[in-house]
PDB file of N, CA and C in Angstrom:
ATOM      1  N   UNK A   1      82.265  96.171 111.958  1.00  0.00           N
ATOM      2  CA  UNK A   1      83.411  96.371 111.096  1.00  0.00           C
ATOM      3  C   UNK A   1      82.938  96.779 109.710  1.00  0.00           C
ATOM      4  N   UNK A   2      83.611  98.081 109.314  1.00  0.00           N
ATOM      5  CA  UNK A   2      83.003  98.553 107.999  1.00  0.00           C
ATOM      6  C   UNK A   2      84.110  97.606 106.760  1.00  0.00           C
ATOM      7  N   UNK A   3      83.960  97.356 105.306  1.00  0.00           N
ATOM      8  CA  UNK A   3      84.680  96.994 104.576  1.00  0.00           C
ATOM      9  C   UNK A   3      84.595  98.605 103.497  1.00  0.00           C
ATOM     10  N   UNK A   4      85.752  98.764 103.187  1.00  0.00           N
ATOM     11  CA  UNK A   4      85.977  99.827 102.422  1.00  0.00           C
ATOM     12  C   UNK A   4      86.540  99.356 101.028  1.00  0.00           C
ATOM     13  N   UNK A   5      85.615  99.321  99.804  1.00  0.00           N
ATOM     14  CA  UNK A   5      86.166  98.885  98.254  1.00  0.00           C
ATOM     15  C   UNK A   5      87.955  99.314  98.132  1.00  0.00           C
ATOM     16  N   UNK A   6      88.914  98.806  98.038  1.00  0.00           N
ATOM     17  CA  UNK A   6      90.323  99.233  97.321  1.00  0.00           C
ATOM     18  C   UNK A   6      90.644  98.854  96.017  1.00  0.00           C
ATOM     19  N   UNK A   7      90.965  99.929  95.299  1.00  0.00           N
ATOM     20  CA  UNK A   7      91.298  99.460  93.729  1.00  0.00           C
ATOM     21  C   UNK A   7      92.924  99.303  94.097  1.00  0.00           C
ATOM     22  N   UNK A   8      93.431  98.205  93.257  1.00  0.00           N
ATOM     23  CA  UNK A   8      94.665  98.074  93.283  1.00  0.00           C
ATOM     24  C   UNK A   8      95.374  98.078  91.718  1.00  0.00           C
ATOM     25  N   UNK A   9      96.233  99.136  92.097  1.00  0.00           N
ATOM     26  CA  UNK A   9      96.875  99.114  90.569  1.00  0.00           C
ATOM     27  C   UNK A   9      98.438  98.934  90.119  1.00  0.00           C
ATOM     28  N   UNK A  10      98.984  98.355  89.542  1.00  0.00           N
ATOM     29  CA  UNK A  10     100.085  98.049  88.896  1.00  0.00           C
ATOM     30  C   UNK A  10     100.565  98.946  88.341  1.00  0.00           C
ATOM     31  N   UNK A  11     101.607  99.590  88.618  1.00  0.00           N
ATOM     32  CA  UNK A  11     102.189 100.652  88.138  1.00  0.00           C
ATOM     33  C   UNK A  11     103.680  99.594  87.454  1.00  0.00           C
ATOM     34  N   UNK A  12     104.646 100.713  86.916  1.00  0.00           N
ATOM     35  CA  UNK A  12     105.987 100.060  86.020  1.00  0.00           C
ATOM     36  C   UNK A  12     106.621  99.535  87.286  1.00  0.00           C
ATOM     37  N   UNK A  13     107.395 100.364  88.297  1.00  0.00           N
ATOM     38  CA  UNK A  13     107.699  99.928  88.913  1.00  0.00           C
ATOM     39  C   UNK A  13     107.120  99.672  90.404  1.00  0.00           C
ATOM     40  N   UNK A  14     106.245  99.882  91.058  1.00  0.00           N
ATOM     41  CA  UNK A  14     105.602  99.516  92.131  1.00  0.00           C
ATOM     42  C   UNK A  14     104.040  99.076  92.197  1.00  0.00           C
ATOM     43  N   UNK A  15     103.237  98.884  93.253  1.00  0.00           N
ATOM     44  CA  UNK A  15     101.870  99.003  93.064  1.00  0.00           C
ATOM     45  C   UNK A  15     101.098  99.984  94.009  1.00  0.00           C
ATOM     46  N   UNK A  16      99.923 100.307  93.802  1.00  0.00           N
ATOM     47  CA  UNK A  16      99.138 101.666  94.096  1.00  0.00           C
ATOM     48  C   UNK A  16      97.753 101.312  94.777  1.00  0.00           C
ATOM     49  N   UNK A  17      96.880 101.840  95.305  1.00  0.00           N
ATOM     50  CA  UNK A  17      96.088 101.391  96.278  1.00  0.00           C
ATOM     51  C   UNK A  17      94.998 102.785  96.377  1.00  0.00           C
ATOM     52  N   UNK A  18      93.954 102.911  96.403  1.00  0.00           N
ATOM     53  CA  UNK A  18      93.324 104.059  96.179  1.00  0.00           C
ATOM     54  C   UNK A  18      92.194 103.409  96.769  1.00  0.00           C
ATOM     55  N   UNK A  19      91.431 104.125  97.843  1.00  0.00           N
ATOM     56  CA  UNK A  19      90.141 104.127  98.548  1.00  0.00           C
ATOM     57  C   UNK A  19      89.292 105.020  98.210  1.00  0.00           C
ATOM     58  N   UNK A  20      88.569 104.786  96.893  1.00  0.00           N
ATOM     59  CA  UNK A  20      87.906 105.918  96.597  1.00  0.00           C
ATOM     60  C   UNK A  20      86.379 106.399  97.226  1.00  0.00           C
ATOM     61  N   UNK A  21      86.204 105.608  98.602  1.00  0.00           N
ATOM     62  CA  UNK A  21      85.263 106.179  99.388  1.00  0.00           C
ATOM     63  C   UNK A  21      85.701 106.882 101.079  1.00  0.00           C
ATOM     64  N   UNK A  22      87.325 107.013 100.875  1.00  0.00           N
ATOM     65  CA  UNK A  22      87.649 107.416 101.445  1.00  0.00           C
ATOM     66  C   UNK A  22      89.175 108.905 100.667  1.00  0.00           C
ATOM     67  N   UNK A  23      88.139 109.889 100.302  1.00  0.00           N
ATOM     68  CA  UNK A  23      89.074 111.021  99.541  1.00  0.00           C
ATOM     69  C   UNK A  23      90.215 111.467  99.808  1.00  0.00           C
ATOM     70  N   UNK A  24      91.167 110.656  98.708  1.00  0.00           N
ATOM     71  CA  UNK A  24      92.837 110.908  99.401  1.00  0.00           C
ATOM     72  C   UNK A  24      93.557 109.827 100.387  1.00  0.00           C
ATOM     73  N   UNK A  25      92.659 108.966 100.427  1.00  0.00           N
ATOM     74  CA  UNK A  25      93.608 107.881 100.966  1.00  0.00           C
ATOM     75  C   UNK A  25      94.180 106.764 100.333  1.00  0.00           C
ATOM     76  N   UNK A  26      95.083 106.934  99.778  1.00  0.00           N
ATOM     77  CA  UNK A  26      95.958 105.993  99.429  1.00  0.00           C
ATOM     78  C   UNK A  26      97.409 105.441  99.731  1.00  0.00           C
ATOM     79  N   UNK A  27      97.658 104.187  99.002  1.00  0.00           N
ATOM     80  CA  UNK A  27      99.242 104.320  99.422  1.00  0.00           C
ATOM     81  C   UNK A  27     100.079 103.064  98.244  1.00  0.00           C
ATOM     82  N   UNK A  28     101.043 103.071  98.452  1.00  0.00           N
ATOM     83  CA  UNK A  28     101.900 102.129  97.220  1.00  0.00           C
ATOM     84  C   UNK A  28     102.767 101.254  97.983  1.00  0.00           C
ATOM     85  N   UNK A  29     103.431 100.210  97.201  1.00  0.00           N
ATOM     86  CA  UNK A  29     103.999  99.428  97.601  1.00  0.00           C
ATOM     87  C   UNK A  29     105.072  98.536  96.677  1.00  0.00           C
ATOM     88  N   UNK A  30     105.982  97.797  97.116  1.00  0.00           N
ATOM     89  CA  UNK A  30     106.832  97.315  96.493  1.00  0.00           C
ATOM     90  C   UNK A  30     105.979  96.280  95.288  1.00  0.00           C
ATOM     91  N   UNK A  31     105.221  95.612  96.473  1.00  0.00           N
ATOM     92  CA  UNK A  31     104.649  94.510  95.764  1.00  0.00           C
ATOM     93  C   UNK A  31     102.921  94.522  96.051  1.00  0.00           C
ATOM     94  N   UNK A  32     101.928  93.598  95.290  1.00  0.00           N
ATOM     95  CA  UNK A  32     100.817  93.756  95.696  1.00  0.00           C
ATOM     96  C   UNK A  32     100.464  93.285  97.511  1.00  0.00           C
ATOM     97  N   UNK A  33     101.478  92.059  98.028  1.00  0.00           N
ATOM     98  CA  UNK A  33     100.726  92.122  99.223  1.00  0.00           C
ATOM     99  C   UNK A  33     101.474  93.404  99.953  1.00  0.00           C
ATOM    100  N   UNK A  34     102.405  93.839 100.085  1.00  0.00           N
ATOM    101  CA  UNK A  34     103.176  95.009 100.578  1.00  0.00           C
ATOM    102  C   UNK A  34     102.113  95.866 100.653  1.00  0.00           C
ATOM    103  N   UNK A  35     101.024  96.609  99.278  1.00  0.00           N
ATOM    104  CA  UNK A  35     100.350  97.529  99.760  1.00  0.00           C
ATOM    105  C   UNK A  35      98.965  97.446 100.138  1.00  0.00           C
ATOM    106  N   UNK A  36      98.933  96.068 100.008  1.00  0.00           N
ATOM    107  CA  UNK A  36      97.831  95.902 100.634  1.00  0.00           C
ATOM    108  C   UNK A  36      98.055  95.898 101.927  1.00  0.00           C
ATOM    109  N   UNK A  37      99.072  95.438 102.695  1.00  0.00           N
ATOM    110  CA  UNK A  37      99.189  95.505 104.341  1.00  0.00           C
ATOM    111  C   UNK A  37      98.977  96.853 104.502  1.00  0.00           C
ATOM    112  N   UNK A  38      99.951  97.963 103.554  1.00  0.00           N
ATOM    113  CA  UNK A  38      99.971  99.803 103.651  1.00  0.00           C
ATOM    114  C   UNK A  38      98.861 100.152 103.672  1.00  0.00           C
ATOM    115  N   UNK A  39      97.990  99.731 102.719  1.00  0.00           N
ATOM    116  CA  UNK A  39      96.541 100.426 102.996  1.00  0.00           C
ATOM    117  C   UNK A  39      96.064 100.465 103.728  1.00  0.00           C
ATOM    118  N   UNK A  40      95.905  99.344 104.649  1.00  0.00           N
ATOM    119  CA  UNK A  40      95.153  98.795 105.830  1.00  0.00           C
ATOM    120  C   UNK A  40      95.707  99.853 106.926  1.00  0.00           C
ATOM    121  N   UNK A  41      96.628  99.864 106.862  1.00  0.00           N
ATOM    122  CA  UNK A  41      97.272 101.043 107.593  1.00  0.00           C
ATOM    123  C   UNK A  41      96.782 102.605 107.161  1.00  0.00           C
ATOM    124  N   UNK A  42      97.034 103.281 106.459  1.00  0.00           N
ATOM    125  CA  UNK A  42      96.229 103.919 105.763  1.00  0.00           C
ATOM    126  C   UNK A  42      95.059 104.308 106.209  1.00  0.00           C
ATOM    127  N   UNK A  43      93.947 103.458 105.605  1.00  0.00           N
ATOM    128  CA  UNK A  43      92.882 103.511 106.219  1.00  0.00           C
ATOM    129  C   UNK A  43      92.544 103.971 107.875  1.00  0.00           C
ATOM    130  N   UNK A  44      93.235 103.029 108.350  1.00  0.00           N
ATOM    131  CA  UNK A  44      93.055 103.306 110.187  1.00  0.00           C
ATOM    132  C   UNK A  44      93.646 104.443 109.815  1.00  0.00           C
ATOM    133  N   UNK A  45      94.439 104.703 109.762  1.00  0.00           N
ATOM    134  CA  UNK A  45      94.631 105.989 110.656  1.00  0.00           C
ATOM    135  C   UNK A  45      93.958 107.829 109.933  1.00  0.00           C
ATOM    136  N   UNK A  46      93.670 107.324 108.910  1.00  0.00           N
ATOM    137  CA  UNK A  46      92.600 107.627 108.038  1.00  0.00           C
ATOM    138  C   UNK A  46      91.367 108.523 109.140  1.00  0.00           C
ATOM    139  N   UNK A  47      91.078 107.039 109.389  1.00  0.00           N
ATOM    140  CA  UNK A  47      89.911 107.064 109.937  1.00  0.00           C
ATOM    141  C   UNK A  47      90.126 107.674 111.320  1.00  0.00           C
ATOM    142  N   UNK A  48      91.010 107.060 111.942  1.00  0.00           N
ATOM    143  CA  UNK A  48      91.671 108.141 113.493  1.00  0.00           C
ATOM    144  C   UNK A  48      91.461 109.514 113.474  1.00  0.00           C
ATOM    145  N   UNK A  49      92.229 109.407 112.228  1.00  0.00           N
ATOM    146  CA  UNK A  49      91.926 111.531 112.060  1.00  0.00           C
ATOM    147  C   UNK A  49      90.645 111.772 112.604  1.00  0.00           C
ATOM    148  N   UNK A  50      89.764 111.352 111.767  1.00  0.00           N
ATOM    149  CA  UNK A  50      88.588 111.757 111.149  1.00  0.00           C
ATOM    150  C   UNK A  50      88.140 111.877 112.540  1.00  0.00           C
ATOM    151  N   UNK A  51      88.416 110.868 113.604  1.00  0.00           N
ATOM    152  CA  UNK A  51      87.537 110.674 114.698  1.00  0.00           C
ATOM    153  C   UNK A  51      87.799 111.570 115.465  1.00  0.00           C
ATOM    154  N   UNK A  52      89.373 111.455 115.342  1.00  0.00           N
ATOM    155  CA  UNK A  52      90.400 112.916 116.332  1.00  0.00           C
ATOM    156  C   UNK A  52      89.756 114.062 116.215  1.00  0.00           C
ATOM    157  N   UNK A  53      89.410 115.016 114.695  1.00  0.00           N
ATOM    158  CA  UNK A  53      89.170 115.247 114.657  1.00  0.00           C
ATOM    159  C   UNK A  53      87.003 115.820 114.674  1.00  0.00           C
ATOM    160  N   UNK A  54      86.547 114.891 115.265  1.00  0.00           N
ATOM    161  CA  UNK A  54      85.224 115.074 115.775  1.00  0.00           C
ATOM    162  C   UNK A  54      84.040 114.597 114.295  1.00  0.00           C
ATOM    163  N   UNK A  55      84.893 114.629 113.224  1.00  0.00           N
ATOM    164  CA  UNK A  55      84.201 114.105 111.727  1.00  0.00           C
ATOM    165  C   UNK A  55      83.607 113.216 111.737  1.00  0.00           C
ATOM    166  N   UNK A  56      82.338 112.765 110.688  1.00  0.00           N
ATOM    167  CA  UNK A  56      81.834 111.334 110.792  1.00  0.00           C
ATOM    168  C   UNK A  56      82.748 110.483 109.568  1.00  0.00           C
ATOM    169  N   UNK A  57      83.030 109.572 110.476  1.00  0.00           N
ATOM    170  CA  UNK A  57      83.305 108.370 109.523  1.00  0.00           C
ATOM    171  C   UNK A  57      82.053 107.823 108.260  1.00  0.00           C
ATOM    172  N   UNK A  58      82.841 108.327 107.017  1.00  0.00           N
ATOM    173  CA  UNK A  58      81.915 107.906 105.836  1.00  0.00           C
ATOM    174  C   UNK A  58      81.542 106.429 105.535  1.00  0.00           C
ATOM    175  N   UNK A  59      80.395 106.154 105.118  1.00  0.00           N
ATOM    176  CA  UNK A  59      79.774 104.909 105.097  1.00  0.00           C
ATOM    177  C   UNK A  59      80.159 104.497 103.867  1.00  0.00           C
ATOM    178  N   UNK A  60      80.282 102.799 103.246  1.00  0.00           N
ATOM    179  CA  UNK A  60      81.237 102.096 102.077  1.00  0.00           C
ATOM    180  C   UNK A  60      79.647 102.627 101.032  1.00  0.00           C
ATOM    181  N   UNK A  61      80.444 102.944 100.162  1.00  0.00           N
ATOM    182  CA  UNK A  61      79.149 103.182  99.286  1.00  0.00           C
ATOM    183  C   UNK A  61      79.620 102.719  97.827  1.00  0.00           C
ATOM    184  N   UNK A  62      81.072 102.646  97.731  1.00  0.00           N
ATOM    185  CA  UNK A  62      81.329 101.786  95.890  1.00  0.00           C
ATOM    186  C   UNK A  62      81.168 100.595  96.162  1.00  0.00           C
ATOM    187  N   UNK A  63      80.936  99.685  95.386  1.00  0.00           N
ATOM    188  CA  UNK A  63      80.630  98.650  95.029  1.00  0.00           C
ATOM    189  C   UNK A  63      81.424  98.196  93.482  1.00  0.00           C
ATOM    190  N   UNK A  64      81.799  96.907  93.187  1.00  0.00           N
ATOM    191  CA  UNK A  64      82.264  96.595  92.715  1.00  0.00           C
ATOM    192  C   UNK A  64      81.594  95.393  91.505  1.00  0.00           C
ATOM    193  N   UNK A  65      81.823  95.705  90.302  1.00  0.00           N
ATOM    194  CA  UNK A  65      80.805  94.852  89.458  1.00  0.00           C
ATOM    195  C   UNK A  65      82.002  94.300  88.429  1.00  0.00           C
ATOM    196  N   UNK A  66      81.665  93.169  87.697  1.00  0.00           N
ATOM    197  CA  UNK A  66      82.357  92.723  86.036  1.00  0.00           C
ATOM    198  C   UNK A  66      81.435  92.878  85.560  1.00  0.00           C
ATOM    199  N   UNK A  67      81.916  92.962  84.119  1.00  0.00           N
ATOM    200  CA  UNK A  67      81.054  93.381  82.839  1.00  0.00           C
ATOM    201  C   UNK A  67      81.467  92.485  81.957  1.00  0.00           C
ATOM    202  N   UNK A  68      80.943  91.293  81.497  1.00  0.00           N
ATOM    203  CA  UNK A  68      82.225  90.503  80.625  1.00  0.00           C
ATOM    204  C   UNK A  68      81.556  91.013  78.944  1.00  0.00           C
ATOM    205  N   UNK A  69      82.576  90.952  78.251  1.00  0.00           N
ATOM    206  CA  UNK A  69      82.659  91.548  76.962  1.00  0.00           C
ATOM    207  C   UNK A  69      83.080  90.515  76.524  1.00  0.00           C
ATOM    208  N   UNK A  70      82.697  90.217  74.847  1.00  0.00           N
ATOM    209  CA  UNK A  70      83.266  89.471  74.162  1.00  0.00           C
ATOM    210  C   UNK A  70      84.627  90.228  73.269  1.00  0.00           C
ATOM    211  N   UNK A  71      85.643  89.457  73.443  1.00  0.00           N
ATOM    212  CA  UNK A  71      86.570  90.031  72.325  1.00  0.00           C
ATOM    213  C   UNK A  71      86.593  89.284  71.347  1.00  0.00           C
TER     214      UNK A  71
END
């Protein structure tokens, strides 16, 4: 089972979901768990294409760090 990094973002009125090791897959949602279930969805079938289509499935390559700053 691969894990794929998701940034999740807060928009005014909904939230947003972006797989940036997977180009162009994203999706939004009412609420944060809403798009997090969407993504997951997303993703698969994402990845279906890719297979449908004979493509290699790309390997997780972002990684995720904090930086703490003093304010």
């Amino acid at each position: 089972m691969k894990q794929y990094v998701v940034f999740h973002e807060k928009g005014e009125h909904n939230w947003g979901a972006i797989v940036p090791d997977l180009p162009g897959c994203v999706s939004i949602g009412d609420t944060l768990e809403e798009v997090q279930e969407n993504v997951k969805e997303a993703i698969a079938l994402y990845l279906e294409v890719l297979v449908e289509r004979g493509d290699s499935i790309p390997q997780p390559q972002t990684q995720v760090g904090f930086v703490e700053i003093a304010a």
